[in-house]
N, C-alpha and C. Protein backbone atom coordinates (compact mmCIF):
# COMPACT_ATOMS: atom_id res chain seq x y z
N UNK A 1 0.83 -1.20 0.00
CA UNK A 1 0.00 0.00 0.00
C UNK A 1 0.86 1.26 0.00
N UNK A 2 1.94 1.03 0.72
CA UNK A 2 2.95 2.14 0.81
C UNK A 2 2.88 2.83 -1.03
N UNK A 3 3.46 1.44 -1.43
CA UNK A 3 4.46 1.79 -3.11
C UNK A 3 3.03 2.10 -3.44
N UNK A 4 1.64 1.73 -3.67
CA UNK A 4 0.90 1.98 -4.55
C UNK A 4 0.07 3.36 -4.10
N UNK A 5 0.25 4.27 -3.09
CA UNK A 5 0.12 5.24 -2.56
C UNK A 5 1.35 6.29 -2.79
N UNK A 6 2.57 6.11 -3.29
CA UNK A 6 3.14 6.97 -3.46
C UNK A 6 3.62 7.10 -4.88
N UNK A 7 4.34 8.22 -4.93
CA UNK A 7 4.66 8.99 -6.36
C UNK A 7 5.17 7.55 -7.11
N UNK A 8 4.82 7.51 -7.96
CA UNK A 8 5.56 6.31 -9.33
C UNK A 8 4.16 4.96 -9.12
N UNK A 9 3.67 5.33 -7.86
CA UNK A 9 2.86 3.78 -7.79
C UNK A 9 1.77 4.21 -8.57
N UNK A 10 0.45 3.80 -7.77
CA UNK A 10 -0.62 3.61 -8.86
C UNK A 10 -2.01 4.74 -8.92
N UNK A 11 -2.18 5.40 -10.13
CA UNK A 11 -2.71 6.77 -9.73
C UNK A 11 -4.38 6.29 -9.39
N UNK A 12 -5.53 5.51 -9.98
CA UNK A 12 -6.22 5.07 -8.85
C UNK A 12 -6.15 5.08 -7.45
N UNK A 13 -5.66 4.28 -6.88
CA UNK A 13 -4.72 4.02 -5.82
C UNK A 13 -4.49 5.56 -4.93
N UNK A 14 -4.03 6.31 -5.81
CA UNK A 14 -3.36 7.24 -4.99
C UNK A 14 -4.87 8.34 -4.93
N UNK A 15 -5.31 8.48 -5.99
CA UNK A 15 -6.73 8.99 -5.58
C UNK A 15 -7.92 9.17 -4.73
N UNK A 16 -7.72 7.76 -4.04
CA UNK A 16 -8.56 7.25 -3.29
C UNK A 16 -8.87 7.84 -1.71
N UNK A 17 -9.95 8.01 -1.34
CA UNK A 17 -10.29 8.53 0.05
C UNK A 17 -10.96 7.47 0.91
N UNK A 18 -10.84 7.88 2.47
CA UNK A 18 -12.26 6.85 3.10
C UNK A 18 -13.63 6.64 2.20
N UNK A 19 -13.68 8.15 1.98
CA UNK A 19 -15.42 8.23 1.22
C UNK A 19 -15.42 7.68 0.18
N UNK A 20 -14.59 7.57 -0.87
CA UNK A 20 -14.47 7.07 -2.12
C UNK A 20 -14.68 5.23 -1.71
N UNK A 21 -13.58 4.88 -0.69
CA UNK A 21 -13.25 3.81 -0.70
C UNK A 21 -14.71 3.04 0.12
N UNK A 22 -15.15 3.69 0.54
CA UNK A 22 -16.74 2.91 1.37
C UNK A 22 -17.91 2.07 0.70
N UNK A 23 -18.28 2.24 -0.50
CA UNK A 23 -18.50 0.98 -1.49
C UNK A 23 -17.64 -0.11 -1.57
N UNK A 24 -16.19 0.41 -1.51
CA UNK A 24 -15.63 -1.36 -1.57
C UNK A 24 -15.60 -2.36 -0.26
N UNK A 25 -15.67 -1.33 0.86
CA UNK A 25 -15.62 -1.86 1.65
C UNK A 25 -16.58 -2.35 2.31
N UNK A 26 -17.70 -2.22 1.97
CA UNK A 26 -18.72 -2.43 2.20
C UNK A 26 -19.49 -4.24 1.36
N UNK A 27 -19.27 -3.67 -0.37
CA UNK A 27 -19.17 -5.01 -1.08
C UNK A 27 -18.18 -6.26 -0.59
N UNK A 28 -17.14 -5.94 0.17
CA UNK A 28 -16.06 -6.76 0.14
C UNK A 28 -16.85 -7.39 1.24
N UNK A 29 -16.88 -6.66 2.64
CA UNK A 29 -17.88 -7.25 3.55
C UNK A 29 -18.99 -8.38 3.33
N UNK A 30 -19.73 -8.15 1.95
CA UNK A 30 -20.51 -8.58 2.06
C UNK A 30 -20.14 -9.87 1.16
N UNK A 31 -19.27 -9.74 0.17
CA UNK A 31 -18.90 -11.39 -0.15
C UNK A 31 -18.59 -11.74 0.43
N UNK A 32 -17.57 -11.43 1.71
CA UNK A 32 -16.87 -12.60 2.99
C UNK A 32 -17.98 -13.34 3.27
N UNK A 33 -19.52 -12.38 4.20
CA UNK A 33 -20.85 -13.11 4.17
C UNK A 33 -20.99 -14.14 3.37
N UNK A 34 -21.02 -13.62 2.19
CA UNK A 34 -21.26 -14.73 1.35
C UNK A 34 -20.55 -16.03 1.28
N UNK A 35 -19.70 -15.91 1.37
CA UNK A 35 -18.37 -17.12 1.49
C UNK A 35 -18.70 -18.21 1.99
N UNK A 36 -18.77 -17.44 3.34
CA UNK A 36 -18.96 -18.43 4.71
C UNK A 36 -20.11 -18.87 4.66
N UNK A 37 -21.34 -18.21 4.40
CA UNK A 37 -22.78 -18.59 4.12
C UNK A 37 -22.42 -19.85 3.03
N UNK A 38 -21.78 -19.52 2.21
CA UNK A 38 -21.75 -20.95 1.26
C UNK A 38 -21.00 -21.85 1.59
N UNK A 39 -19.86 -22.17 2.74
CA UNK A 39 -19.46 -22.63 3.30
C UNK A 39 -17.68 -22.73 2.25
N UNK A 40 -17.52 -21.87 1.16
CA UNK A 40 -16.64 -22.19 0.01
C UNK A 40 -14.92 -21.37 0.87
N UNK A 41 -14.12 -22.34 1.69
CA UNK A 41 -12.79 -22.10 2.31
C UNK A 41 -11.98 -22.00 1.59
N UNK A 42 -11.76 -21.62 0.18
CA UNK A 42 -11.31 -21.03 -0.68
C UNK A 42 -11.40 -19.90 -0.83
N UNK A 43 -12.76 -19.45 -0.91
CA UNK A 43 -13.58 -18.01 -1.26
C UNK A 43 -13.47 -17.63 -0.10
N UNK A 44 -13.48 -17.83 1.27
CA UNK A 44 -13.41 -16.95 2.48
C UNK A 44 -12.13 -16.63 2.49
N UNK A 45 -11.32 -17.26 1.85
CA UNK A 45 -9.92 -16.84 2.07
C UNK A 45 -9.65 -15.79 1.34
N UNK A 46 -10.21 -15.55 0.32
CA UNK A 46 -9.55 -15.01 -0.46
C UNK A 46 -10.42 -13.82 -0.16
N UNK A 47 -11.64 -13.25 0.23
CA UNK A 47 -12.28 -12.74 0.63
C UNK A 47 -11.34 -11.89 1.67
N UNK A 48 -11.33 -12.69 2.50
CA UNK A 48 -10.60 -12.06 3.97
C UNK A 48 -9.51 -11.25 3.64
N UNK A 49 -8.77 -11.40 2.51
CA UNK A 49 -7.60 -10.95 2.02
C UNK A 49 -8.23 -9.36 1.61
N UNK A 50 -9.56 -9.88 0.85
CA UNK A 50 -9.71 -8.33 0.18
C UNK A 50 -10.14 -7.61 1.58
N UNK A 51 -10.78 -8.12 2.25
CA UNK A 51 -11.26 -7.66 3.83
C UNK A 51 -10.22 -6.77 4.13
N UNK A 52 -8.87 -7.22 4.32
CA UNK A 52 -8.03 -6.84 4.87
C UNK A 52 -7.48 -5.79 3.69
N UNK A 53 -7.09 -5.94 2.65
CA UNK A 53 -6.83 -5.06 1.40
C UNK A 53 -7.38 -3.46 2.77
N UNK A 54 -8.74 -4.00 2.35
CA UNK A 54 -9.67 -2.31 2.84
C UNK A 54 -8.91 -1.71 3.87
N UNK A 55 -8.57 -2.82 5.12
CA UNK A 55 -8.09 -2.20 6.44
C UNK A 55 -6.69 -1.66 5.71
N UNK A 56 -5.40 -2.33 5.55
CA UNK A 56 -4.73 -1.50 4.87
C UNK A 56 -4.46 -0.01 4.39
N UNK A 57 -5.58 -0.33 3.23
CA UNK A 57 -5.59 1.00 2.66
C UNK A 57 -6.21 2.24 3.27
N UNK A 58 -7.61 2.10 4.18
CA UNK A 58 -7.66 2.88 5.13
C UNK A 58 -6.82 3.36 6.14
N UNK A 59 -5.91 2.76 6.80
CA UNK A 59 -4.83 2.75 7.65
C UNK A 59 -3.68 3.64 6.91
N UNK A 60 -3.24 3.53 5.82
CA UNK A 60 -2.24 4.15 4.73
C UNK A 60 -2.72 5.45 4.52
N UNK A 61 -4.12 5.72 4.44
CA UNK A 61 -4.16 7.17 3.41
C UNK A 61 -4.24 7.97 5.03
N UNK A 62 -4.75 7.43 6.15
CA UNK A 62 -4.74 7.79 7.49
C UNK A 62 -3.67 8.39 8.26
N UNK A 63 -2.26 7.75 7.67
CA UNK A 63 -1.11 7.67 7.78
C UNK A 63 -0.49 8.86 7.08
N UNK A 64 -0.82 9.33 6.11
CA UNK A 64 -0.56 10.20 5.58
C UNK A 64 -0.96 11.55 6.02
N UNK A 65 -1.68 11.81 6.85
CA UNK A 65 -2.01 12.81 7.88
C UNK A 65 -1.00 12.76 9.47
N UNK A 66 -0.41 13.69 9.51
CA UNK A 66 0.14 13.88 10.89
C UNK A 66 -0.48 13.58 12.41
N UNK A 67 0.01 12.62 13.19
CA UNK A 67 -0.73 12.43 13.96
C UNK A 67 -1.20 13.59 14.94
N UNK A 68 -0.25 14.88 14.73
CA UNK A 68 -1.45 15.85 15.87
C UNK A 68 -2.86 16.20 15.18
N UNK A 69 -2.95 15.72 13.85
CA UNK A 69 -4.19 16.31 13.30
C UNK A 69 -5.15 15.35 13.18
N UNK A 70 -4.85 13.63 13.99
CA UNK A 70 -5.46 12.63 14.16
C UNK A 70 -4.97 11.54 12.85
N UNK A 71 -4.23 11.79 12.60
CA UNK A 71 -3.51 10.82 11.58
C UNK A 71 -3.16 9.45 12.63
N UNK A 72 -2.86 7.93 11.75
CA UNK A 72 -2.81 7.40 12.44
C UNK A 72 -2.15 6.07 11.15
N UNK A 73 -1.65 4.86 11.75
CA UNK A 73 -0.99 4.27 10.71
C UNK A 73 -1.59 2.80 11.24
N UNK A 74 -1.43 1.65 10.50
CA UNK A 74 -1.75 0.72 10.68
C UNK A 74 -1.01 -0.11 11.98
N UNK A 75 0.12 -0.17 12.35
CA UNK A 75 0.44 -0.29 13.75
C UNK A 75 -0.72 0.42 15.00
N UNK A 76 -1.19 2.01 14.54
CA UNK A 76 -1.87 1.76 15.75
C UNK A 76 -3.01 1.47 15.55
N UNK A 77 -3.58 0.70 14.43
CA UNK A 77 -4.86 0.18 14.77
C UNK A 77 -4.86 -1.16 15.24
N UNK A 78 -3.70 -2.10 14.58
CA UNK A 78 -3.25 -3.39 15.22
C UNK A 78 -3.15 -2.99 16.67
N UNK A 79 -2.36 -1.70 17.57
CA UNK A 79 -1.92 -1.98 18.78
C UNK A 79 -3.47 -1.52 19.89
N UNK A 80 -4.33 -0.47 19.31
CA UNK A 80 -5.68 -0.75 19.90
C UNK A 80 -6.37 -1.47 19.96
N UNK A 81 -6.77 -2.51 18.51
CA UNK A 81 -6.83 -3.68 19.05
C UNK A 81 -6.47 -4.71 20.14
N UNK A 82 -5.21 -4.68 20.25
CA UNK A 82 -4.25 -5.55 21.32
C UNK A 82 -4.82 -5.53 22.61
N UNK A 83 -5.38 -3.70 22.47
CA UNK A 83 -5.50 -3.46 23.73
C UNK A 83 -6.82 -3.65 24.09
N UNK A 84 -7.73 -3.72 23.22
CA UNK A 84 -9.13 -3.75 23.23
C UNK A 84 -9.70 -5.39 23.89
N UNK A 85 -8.36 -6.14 23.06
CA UNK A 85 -8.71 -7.38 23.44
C UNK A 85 -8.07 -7.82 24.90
N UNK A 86 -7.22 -6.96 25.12
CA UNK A 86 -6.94 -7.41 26.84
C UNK A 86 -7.68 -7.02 27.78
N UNK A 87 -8.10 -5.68 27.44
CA UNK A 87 -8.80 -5.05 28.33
C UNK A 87 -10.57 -6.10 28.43
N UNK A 88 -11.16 -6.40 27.39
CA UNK A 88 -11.92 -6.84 26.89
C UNK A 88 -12.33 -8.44 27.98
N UNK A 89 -11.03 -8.74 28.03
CA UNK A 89 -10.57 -10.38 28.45
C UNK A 89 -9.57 -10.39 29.80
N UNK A 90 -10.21 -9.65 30.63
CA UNK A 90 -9.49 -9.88 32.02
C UNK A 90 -9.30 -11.49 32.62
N UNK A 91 -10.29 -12.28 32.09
CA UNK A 91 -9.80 -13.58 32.64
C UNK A 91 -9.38 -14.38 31.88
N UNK A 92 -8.68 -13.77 31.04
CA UNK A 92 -7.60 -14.52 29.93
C UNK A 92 -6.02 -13.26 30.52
N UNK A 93 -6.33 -12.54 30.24
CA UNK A 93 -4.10 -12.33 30.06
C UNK A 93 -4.56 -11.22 31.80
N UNK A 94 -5.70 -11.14 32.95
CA UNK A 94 -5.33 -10.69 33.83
C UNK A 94 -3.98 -11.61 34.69
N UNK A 95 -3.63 -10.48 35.76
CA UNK A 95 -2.43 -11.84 36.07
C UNK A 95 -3.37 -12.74 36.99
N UNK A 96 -2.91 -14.33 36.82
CA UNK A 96 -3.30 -15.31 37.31
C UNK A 96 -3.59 -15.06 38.93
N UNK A 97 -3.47 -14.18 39.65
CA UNK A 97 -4.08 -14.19 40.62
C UNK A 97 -4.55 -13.22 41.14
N UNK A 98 -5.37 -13.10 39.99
CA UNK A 98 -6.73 -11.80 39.82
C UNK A 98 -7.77 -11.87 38.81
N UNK A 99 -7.66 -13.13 38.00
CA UNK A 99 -8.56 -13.50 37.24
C UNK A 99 -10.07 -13.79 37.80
N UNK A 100 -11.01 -13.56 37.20
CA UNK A 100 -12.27 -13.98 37.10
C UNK A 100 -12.57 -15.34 36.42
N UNK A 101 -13.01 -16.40 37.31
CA UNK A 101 -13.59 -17.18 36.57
C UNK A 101 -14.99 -17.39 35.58
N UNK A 102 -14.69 -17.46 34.58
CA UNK A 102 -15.83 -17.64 33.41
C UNK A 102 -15.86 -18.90 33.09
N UNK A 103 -16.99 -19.23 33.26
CA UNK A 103 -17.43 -20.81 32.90
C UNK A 103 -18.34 -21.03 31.77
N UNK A 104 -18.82 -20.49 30.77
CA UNK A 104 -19.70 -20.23 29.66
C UNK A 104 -19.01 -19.23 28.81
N UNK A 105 -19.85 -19.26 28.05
CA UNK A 105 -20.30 -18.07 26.55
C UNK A 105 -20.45 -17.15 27.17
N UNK A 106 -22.09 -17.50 27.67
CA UNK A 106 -23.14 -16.45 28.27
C UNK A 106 -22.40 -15.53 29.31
N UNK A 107 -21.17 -16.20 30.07
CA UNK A 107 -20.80 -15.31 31.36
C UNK A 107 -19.88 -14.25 30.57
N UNK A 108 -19.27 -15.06 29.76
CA UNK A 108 -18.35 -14.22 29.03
C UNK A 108 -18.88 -13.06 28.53
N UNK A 109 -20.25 -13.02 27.48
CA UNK A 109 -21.01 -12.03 26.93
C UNK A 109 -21.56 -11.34 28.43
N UNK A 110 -22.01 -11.54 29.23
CA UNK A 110 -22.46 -10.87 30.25
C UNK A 110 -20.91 -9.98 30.89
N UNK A 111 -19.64 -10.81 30.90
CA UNK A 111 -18.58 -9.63 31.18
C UNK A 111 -18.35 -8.86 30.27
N UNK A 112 -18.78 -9.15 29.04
CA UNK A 112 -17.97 -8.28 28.22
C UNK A 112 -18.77 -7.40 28.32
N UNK A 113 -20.25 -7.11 27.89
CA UNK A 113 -21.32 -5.94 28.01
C UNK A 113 -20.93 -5.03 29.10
N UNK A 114 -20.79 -5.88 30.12
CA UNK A 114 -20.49 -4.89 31.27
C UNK A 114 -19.17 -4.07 31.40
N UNK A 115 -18.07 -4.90 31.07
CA UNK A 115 -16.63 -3.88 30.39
C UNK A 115 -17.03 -3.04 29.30
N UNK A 116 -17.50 -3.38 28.43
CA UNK A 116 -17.89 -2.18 27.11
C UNK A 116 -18.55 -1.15 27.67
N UNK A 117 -19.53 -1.29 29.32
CA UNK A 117 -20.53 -0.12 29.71
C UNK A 117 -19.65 0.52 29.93
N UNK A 118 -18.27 0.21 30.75
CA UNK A 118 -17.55 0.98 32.11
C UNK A 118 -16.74 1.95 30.93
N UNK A 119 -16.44 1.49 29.39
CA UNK A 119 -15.62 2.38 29.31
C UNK A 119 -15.64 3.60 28.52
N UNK A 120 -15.10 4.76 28.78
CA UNK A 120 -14.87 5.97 28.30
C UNK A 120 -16.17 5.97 27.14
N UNK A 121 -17.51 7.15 27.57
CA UNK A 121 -17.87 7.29 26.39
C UNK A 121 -19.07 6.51 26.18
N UNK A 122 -19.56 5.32 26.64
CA UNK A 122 -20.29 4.37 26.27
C UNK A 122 -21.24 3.71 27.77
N UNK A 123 -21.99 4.74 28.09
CA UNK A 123 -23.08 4.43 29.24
C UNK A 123 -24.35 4.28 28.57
N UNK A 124 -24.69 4.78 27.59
CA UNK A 124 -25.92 4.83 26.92
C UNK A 124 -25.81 3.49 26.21
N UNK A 125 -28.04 3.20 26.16
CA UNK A 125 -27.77 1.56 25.05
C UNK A 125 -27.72 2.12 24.11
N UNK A 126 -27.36 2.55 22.91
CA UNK A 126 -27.09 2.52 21.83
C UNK A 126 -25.59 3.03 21.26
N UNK A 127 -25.14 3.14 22.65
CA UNK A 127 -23.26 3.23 22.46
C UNK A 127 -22.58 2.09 21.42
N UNK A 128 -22.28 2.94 20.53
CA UNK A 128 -21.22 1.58 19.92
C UNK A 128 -21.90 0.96 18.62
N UNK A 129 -23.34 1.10 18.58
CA UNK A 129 -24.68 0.62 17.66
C UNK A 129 -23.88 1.10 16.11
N UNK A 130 -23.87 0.93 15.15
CA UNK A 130 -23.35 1.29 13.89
C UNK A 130 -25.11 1.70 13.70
N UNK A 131 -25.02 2.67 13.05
CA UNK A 131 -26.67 3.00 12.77
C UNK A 131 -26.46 3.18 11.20
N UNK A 132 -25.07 2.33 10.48
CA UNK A 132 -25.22 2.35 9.21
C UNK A 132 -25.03 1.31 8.40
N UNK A 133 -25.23 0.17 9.60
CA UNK A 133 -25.83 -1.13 9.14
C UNK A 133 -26.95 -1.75 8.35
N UNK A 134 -27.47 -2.69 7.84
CA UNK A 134 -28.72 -3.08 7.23
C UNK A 134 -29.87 -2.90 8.22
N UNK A 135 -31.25 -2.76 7.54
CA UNK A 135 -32.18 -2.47 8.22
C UNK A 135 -32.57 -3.71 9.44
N UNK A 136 -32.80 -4.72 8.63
CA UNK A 136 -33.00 -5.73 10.10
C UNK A 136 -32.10 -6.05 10.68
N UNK A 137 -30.60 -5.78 10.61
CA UNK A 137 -30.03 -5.74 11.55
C UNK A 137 -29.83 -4.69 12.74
N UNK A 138 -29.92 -3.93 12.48
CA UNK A 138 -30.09 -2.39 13.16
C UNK A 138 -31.20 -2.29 13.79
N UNK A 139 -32.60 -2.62 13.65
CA UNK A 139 -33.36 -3.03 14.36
C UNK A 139 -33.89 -4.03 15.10
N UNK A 140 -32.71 -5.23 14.60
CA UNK A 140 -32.31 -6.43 15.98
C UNK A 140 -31.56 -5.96 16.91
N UNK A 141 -30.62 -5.03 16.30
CA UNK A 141 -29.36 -4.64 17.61
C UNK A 141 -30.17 -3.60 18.77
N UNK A 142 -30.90 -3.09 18.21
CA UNK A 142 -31.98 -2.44 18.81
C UNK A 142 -32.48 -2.80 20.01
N UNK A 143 -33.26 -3.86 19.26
CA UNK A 143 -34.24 -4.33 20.01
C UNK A 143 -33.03 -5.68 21.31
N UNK A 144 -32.03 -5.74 20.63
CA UNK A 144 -31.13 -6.57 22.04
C UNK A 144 -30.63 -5.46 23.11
N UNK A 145 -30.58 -4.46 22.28
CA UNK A 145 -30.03 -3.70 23.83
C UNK A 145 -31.20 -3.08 24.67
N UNK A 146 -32.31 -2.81 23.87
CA UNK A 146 -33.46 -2.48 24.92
C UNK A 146 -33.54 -3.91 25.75
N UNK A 147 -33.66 -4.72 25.77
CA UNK A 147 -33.73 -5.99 25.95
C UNK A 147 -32.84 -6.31 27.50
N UNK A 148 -31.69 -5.87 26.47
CA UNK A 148 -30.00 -5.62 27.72
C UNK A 148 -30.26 -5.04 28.62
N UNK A 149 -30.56 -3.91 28.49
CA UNK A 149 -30.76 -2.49 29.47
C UNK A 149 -31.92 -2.43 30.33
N UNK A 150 -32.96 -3.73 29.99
CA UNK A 150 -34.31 -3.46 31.03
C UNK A 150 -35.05 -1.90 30.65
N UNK A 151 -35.23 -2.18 29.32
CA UNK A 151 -36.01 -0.91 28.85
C UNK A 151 -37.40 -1.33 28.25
N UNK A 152 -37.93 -0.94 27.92
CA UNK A 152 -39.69 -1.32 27.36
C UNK A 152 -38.87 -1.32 25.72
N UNK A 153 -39.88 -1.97 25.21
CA UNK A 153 -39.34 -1.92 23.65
C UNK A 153 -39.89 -0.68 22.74
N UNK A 154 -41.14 -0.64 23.51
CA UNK A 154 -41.57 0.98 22.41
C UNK A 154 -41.35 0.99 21.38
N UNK A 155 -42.23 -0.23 20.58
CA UNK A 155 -42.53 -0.69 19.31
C UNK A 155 -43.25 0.78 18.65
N UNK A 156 -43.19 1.04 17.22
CA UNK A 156 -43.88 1.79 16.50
C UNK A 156 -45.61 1.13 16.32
N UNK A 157 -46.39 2.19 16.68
CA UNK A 157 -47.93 1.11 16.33
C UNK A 157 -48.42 0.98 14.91
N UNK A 158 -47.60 1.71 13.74
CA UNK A 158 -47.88 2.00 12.56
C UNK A 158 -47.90 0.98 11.80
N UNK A 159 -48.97 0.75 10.62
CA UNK A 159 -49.12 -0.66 9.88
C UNK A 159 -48.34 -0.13 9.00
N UNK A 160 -47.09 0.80 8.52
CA UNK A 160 -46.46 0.76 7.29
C UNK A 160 -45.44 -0.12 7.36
N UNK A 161 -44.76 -1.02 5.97
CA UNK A 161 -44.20 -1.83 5.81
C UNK A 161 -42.86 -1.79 6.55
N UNK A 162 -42.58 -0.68 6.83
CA UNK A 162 -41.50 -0.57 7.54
C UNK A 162 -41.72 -0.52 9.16
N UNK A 163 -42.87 -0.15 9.37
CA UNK A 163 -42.74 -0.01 11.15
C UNK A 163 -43.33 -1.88 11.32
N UNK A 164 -43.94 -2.40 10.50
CA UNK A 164 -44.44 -4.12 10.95
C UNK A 164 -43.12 -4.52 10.63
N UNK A 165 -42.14 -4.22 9.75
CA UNK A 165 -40.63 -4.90 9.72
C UNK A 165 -39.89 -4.26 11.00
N UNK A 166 -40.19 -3.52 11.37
CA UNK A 166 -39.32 -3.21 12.17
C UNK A 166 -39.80 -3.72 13.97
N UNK A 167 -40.93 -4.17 13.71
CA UNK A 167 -41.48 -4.55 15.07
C UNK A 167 -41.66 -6.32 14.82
N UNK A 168 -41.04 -6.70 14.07
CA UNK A 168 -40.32 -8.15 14.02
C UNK A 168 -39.45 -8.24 14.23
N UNK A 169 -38.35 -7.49 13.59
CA UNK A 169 -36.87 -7.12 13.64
C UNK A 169 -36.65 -6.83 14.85
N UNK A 170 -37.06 -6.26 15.86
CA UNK A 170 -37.20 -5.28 16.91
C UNK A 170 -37.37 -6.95 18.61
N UNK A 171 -38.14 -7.13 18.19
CA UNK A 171 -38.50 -8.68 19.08
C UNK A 171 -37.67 -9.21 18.69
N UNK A 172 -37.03 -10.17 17.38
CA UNK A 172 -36.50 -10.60 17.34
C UNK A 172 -35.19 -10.42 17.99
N UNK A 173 -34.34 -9.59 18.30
CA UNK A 173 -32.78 -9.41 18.59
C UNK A 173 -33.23 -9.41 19.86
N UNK A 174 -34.59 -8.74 20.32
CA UNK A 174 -35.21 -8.92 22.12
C UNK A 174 -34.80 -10.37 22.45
N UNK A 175 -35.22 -11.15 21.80
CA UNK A 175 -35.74 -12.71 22.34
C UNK A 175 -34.11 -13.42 21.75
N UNK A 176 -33.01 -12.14 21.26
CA UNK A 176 -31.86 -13.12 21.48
C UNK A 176 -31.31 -13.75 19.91
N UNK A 177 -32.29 -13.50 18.83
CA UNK A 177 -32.15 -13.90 17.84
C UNK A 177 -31.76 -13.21 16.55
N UNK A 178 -31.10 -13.38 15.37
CA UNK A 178 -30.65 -12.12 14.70
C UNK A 178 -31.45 -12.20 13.33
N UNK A 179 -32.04 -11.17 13.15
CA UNK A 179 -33.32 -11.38 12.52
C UNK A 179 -32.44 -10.79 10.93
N UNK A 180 -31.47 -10.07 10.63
CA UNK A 180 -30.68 -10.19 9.40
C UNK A 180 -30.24 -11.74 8.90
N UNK A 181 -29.27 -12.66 9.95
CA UNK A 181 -29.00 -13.82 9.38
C UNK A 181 -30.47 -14.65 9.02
N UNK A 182 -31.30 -14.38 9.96
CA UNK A 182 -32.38 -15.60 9.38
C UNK A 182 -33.30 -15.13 8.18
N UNK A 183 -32.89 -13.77 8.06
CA UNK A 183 -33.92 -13.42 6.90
C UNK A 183 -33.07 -13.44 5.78
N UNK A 184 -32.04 -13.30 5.68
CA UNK A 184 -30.85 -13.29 4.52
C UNK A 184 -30.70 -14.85 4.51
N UNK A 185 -31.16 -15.94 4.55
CA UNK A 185 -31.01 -17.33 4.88
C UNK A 185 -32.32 -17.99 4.02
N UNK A 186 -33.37 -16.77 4.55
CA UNK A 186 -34.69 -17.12 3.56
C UNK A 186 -34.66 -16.89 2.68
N UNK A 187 -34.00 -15.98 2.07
CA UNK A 187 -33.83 -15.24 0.96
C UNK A 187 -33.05 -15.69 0.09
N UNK A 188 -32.34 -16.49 0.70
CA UNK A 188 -31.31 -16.88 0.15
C UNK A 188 -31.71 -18.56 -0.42
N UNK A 189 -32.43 -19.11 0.29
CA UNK A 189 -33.51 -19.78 0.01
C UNK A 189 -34.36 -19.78 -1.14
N UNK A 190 -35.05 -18.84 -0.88
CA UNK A 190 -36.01 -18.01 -2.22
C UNK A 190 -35.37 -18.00 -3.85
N UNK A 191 -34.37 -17.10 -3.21
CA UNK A 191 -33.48 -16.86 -4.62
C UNK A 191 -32.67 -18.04 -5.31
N UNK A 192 -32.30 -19.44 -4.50
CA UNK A 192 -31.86 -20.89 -4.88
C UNK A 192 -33.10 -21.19 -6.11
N UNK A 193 -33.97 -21.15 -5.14
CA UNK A 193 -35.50 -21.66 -5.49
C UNK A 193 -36.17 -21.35 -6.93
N UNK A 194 -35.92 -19.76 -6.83
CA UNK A 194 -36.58 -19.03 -8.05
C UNK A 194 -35.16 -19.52 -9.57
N UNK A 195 -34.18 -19.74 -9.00
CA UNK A 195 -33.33 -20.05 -10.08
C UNK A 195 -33.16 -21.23 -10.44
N UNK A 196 -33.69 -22.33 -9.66
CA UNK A 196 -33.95 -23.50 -10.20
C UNK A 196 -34.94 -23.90 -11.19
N UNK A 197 -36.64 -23.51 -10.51
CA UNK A 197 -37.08 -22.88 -11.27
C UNK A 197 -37.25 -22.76 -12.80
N UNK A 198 -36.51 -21.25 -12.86
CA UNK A 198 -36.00 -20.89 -14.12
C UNK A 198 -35.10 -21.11 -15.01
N UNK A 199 -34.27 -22.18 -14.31
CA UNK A 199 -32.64 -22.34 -15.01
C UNK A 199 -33.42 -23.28 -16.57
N UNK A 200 -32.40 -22.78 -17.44
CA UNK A 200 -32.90 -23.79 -18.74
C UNK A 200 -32.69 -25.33 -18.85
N UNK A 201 -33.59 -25.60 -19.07
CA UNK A 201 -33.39 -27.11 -19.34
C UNK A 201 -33.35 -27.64 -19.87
């Protein structure tokens, strides 16, 4: 990314912004989905690669800004990570005689919610929520943190197609369930279906 970001490399390449670059990263996202949905460990691989392509190149043109002006390079997104995941996992790398025992999933997800409340920034339920996710997912994540938080759900009462999708979507992530994978599953279903179907014979 370096060489194809600088003078002699590649003028695409060097053109490129976050904003520009947010369609790919977005498509790329969504074939990894796809990958793994098809179960093809070839295609996730190679997927993951472009996955990572994105992080890269975001990290590079980032880099190219001075860090007093919030510039930042791919080391420190690897090293916040690092830290995200220790901090994250006190009863994995705390020292051994200060660990918490976790005996489940569930305890684990119940520590982690509660570390994600404590830190900097993030007391409110919808801290952290991407609100530029797909629709039934965004209104599963929704409906899990009202859920989380001991809040009423305060469904919309409206019969438009969007407030009855969204008050499925909305229960669903309540009751624990992710109402994007199972509807992208039907669909996915559907669309097998309709091309069988139609395929020539």
């Amino acid at each position: 990314m370096d060489r194809l970001r600088s003078p002699g490399g590649c003028p695409w390449d060097a053109e490129q912004t976050p904003a520009t670059l947010l369609r790919y990263l977005v498509e790329e996202c969504y074939e990894l989905v796809d990958a793994i949905e098809r179960g093809d460990a070839a295609a996730v691989r190679e997927e993951l690669g472009d996955v990572l392509l994105q992080v890269l190149f975001h990290a590079r043109i980032a880099a190219e800004t001075p860090a007093e002006q919030g510039g930042f390079d791919i080391d420190d997104v690897a090293g916040d990570l690092v830290d995200k995941l220790v901090r994250r996992h006190p009863h994995v790398f705390a020292d051994p005689t200060e660990r918490e025992r976790l005996h489940t999933a569930a305890d684990q997800q119940r520590r982690w919610d509660e570390l994600k409340t404590a830190e900097p920034g993030r007391s409110g339920p919808l801290d952290g929520v991407a609100l530029g996710q797909p629709a039934a997912a965004l209104a599963g994540k929704i409906g899990a943190r009202t859920a989380r938080h001991g809040l009423p759900l305060d469904l919309p009462t409206g019969d438009s197609v969007g407030e009855r999708l969204y008050r499925i979507a909305a229960r669903a992530g309540a009751a624990g369930d992710d109402p994007e994978s199972e509807l992208r599953a039907v669909a996915r279903t559907q669309a097998s279906r309709l091309q069988g179907d139609h395929s020539p014979g």
